[in-house]
Protein backbone atom coordinates (compact mmCIF):
# COMPACT_ATOMS: atom_id res chain seq x y z
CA UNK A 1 0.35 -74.66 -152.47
CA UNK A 2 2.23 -71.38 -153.74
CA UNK A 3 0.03 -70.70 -156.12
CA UNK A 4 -2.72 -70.48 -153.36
CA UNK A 5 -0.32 -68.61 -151.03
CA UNK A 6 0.08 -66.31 -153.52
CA UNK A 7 -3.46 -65.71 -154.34
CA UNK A 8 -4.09 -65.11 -151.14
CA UNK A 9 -1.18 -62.93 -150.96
CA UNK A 10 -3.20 -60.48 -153.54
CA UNK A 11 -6.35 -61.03 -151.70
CA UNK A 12 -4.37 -59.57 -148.77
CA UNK A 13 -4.11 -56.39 -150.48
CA UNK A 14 -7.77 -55.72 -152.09
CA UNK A 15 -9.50 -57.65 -149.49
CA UNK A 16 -12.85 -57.33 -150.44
CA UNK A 17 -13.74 -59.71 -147.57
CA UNK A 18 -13.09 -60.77 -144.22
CA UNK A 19 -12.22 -64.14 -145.21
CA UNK A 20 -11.29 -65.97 -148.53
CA UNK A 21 -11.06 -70.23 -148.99
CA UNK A 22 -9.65 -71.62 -151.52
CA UNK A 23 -8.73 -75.24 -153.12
CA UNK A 24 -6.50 -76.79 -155.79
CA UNK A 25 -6.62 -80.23 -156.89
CA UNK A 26 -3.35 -81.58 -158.05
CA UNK A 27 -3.75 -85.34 -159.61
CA UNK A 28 -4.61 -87.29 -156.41
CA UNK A 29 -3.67 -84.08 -153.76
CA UNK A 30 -6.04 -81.59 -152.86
CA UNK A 31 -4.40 -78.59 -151.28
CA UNK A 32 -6.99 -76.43 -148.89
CA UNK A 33 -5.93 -72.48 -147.34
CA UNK A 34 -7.86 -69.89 -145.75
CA UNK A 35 -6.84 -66.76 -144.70
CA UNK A 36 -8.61 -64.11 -142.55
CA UNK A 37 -8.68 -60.41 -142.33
CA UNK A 38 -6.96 -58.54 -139.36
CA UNK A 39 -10.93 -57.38 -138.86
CA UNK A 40 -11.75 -60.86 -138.82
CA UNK A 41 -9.40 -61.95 -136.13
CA UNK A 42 -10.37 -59.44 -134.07
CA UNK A 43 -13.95 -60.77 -134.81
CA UNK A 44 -13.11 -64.39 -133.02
CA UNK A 45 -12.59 -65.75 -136.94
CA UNK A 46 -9.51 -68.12 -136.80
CA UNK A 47 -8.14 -69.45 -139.99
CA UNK A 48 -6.58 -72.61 -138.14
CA UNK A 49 -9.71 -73.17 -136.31
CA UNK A 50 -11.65 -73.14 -139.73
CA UNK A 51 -9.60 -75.26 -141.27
CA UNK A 52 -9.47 -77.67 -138.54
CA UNK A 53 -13.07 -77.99 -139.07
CA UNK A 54 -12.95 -78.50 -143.07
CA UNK A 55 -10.00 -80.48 -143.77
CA UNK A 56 -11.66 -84.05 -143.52
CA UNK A 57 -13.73 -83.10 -146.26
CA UNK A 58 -11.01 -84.05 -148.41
CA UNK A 59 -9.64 -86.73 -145.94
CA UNK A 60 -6.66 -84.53 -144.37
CA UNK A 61 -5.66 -82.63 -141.71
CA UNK A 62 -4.20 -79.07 -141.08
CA UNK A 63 -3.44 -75.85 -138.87
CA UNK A 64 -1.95 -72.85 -139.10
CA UNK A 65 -2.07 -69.00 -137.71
CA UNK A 66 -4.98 -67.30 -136.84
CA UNK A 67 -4.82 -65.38 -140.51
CA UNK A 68 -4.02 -67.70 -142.57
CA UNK A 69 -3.80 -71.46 -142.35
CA UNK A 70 -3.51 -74.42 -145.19
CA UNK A 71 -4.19 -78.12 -145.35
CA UNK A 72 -3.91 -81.11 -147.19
CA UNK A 73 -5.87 -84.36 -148.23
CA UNK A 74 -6.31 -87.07 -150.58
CA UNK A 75 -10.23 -86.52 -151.35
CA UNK A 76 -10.76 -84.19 -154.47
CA UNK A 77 -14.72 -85.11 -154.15
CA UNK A 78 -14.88 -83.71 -151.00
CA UNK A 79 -13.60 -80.15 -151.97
CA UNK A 80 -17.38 -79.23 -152.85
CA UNK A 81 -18.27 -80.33 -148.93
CA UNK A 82 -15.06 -78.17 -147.58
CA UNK A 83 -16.60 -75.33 -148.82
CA UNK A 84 -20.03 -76.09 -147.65
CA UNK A 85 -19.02 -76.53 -144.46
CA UNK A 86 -16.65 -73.63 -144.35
CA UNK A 87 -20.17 -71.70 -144.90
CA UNK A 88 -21.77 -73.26 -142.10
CA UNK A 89 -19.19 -72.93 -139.75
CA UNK A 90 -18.50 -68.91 -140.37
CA UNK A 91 -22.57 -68.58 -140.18
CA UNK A 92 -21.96 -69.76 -136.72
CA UNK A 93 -19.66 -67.67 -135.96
């Protein structure tokens, strides 16, 4: 999880978009974390709310702040479906 805390960390600082999801999957862990923009929280985008919605993808659970939020699972094969619906959800929005 510091490795993705630290990428988005760097993101921070370019931010070439409002917000950034990313996954690592370690053996039988998969580690999820999005972070948002200040722009984007001031849009209505939540990181906790969006992972909320994509963390049983990969069969865990999560929360965080509003930029920047992380969760955890045992589901590598659904990592491909947390992003997918990490789409669909922010097209909502």
């Amino acid at each position: 999880m510091d490795g993705l805390r630290s990428a988005a960390d760097s993101w921070k600082q370019a931010q070439p978009s409002e917000v950034l999801v990313l996954a690592a999957n370690l053996g039988d862990k998969v580690n999820l974390l999005v972070a948002v923009s200040p722009e984007g929280v001031k849009a209505g985008i939540k990181a906790g709310d969006l992972i909320k919605q994509i963390a049983p993808a990969i069969g865990g659970g999560g929360g965080g702040r509003p930029d920047m939020a992380q969760a955890g699972g045992k589901n590598p094969e659904g990592i491909q479906k947390a992003f997918a619906d990490a789409s669909t959800w922010l097209a909502e929005k």
